[in-house]
Protein backbone atom coordinates (compact mmCIF):
# COMPACT_ATOMS: atom_id res chain seq x y z
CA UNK A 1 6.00 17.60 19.43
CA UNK A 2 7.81 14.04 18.49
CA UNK A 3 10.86 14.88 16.67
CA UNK A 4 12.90 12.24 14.54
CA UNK A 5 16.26 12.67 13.64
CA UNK A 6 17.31 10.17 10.36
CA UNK A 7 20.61 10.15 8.53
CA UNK A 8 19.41 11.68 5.72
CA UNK A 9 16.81 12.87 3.25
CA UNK A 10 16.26 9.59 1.90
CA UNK A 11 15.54 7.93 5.74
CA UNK A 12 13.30 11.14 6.14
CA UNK A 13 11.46 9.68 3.31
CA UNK A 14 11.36 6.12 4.65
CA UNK A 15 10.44 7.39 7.85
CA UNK A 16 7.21 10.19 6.65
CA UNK A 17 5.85 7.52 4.22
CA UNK A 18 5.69 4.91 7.15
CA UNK A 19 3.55 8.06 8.78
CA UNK A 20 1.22 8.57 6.00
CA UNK A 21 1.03 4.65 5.98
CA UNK A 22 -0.16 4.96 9.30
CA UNK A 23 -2.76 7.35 8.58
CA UNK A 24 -4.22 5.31 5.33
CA UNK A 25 -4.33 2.42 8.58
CA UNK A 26 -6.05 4.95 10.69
CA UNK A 27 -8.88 5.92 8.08
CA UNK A 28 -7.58 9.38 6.53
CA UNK A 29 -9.16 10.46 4.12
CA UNK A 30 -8.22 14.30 3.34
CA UNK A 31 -4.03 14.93 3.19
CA UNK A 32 -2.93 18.44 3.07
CA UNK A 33 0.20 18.54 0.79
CA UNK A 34 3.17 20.63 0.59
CA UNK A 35 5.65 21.33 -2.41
CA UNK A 36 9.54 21.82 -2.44
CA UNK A 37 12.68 19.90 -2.21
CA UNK A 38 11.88 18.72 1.06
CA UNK A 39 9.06 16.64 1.03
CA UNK A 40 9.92 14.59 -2.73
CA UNK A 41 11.60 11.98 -0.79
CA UNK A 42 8.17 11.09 1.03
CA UNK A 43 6.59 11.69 -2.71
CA UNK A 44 9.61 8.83 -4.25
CA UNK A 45 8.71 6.30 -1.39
CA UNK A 46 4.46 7.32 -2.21
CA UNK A 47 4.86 6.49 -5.70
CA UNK A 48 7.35 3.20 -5.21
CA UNK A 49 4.74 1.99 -3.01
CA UNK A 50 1.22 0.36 -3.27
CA UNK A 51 -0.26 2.72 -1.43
CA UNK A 52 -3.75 3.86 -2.56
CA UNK A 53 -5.10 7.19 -2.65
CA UNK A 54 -7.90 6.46 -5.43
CA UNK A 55 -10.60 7.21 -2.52
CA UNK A 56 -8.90 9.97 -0.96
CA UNK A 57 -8.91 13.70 -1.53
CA UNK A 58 -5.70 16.46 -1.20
CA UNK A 59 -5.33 19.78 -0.72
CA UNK A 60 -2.34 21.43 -1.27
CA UNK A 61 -0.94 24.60 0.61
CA UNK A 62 0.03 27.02 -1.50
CA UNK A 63 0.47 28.32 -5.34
CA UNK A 64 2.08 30.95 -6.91
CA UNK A 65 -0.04 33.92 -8.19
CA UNK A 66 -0.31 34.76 -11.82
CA UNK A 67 1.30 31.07 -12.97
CA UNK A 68 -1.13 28.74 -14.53
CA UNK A 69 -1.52 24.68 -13.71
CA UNK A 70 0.53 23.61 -16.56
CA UNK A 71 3.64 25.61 -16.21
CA UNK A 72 6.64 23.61 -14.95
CA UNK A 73 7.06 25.76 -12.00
CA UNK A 74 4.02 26.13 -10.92
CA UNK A 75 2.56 23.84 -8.00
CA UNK A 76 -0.03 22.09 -9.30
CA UNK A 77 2.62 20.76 -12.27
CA UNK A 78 5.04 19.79 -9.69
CA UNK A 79 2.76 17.53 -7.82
CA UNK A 80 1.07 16.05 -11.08
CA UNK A 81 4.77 15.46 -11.57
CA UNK A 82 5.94 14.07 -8.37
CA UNK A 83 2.72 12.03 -6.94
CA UNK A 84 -0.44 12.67 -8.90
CA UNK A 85 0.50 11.24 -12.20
CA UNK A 86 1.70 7.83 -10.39
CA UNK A 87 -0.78 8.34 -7.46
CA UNK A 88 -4.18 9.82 -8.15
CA UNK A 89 -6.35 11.39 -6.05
CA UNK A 90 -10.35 11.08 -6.16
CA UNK A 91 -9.83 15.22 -5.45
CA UNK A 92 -7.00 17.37 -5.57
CA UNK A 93 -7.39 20.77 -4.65
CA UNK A 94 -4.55 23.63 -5.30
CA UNK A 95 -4.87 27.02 -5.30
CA UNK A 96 -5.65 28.65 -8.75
CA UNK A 97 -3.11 31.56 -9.41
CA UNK A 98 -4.56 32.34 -12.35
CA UNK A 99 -8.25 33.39 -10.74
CA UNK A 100 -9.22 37.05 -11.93
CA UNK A 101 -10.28 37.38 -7.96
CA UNK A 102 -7.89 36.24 -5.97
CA UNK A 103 -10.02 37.29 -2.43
CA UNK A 104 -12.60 35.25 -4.02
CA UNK A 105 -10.33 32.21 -4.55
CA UNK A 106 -9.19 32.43 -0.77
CA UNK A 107 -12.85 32.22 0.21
CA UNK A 108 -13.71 29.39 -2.01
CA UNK A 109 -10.08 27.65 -0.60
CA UNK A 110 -11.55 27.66 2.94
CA UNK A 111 -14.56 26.49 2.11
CA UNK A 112 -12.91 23.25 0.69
CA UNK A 113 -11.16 23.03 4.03
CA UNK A 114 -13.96 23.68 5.69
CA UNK A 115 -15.46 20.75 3.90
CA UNK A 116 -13.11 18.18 3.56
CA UNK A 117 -11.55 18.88 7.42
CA UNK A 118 -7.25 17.25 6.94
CA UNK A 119 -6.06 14.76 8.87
CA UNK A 120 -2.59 14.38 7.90
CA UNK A 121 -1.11 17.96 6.31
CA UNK A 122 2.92 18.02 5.63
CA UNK A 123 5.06 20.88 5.77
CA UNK A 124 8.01 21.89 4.83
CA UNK A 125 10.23 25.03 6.35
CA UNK A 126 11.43 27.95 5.18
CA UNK A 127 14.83 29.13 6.43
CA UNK A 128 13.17 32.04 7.91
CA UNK A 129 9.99 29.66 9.70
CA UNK A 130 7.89 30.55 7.24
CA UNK A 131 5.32 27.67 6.21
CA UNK A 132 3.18 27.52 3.49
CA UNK A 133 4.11 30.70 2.46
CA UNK A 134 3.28 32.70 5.92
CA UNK A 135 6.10 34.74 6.29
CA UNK A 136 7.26 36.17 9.81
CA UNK A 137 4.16 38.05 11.01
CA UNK A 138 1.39 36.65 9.55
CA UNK A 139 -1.36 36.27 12.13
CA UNK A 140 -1.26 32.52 13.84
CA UNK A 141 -5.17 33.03 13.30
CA UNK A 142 -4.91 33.36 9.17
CA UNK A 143 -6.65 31.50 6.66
CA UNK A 144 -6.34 31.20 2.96
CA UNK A 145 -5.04 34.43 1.67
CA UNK A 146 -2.62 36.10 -1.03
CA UNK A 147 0.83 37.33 0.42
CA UNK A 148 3.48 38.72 -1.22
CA UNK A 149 6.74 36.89 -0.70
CA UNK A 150 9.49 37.80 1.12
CA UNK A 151 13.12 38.71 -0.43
CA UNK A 152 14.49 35.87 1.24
CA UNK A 153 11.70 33.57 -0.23
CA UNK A 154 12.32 34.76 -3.78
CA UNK A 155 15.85 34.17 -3.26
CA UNK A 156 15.30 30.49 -2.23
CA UNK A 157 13.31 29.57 -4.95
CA UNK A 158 15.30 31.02 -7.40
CA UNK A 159 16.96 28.16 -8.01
CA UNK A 160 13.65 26.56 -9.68
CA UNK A 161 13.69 29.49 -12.36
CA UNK A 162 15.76 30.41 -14.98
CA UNK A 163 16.60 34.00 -13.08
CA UNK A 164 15.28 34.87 -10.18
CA UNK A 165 13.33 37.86 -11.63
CA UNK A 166 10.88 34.99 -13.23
CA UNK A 167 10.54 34.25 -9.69
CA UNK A 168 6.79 35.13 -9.24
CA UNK A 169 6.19 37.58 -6.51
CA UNK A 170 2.65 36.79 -4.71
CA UNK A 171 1.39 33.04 -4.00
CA UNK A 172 -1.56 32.71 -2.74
CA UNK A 173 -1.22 30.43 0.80
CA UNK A 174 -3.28 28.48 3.48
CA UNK A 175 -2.78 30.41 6.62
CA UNK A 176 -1.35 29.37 9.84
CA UNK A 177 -4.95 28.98 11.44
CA UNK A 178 -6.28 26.89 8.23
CA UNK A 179 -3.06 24.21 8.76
CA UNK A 180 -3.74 24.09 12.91
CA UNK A 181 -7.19 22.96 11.75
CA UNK A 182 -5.38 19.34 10.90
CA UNK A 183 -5.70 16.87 13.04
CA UNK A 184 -2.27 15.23 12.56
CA UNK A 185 0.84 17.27 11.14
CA UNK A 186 3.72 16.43 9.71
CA UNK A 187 6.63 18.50 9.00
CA UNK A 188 9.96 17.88 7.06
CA UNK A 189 13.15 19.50 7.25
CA UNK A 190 16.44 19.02 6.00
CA UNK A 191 20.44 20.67 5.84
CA UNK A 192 22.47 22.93 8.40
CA UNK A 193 20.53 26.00 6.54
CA UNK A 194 17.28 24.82 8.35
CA UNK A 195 19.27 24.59 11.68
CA UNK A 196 18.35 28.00 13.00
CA UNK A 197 14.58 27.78 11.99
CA UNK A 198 14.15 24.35 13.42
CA UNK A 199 15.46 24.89 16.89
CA UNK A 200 13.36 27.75 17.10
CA UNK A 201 10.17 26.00 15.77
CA UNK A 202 11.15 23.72 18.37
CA UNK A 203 12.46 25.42 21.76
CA UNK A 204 12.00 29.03 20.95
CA UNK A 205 9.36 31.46 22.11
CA UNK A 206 5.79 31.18 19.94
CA UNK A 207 6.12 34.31 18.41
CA UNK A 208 4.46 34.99 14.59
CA UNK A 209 8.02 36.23 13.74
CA UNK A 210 8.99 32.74 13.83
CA UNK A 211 5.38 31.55 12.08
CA UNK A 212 6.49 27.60 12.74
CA UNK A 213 6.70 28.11 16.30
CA UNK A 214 3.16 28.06 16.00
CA UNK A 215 3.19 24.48 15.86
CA UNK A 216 3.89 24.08 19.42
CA UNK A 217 -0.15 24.82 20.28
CA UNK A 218 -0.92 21.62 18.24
CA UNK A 219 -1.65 18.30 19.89
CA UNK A 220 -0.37 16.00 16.92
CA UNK A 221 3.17 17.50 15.62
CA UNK A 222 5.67 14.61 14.43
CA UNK A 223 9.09 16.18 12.85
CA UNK A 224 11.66 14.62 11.26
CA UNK A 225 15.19 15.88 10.43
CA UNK A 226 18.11 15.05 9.42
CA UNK A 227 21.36 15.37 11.55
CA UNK A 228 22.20 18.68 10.36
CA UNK A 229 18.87 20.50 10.33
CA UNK A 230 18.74 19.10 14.02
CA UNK A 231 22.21 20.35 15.33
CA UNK A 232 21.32 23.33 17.22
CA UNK A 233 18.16 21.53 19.11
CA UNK A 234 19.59 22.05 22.80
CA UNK A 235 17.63 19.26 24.51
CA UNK A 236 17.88 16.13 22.73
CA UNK A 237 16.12 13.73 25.19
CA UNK A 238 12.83 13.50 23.48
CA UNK A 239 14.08 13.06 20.09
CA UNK A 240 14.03 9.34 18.51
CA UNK A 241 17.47 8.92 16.55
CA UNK A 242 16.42 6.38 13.82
């Protein structure tokens, strides 16, 4: 696991676009997306950019259950807003909350994986490890499938909702097995709330009570922090300090 420590969100930003820059060099052609605060810094430096996804395809993580494409919280609206609109995609695949069988949509969500195999997916990190949304013990062997979110979850995304009781309480998620399946992955975290959730993801036991610690099984893992999500990493001698 390379881990980069940056100043600040903004570096973090620099620092993931030069990595998906890297992997447009390389010959990706499938990028596994993630939503949230986190990873809009890599989005600004996307869009400000001449990079070119016009041949490429996406698939995103995760959307929430029962909200359809075109609401402003949903996920699908806040990557049309945030890197779609300015950077299209010959695909983009999200989730569709609004499918009248959801088991059906997690089968037909694998098989896109299955088809279009990711080589770059970014995460972000929930303060209790969770990501996508696989909460503490989902199965490190899960694929796409409909969870019901966590207090703690609700509680955190609240903030993107008039109340939290508009907060929508099932998403539907790639699982833990379905983002191992990348061949490169890149995760994002930021803030002294992330602290305790990165050092475990990092150092602690690989336990599906901490569902990022998963991450140490991959070959490929590249994560980059800033100074406070990183304080309570206890050996710092692999980490790059950009």
């Amino acid at each position: 696991m390379k881990i980069i420590e940056v100043k600040d969100q903004q570096a973090g930003g620099q620092a993931g676009f030069e990595i998906f820059k890297q992997a447009l060099a390389d010959k990706a052609q499938v990028f596994g997306l993630a939503t949230g605060s986190s990873p809009i810094s890599i989005y600004q430096s996307l869009t400000a950019s001449d990079v070119d996804f016009s041949d490429k395809i996406s698939i995103n993580l995760d959307e929430y259950q029962g909200l359809a494409g075109t609401h402003d919280q949903s996920y699908r609206y806040f990557m049309n807003q945030n890197l779609f609109n300015a950077k299209p995609f010959k695909e983009s695949y999200v989730p569709n909350g609004l499918a009248d069988d959801i088991e059906a949509e997690t089968v037909r969500y694998d098989k896109v994986i299955a088809n279009h195999p990711i080589d770059l997916q970014l995460l972000g990190l929930g303060q209790n490890g969770h990501i996508g949304f696989n909460e503490p013990g989902t199965s490190f062997d899960s694929q796409t499938h409909a969870v019901d979110l966590t207090p703690s979850t609700i509680a955190a995304n609240a903030r993107f909702f008039a109340n939290e009781d508009d907060v929508p309480r099932r998403a539907i998620s790639m699982g833990i097995g379905s983002i191992l399946k990348s061949k490169k992955i890149l995760l994002v975290a930021y803030g002294e709330n992330k602290a305790d959730a990165v050092a475990a993801m990092v150092e602690g036991p690989v336990t599906e009570n901490m569902p990022a610690s998963a991450l140490q099984t991959h070959s490929d893992v590249t994560v980059i922090v800033d100074h406070a999500a990183a304080a309570k990493i206890k050996n710092r001698e692999n980490i790059i300090v950009k």
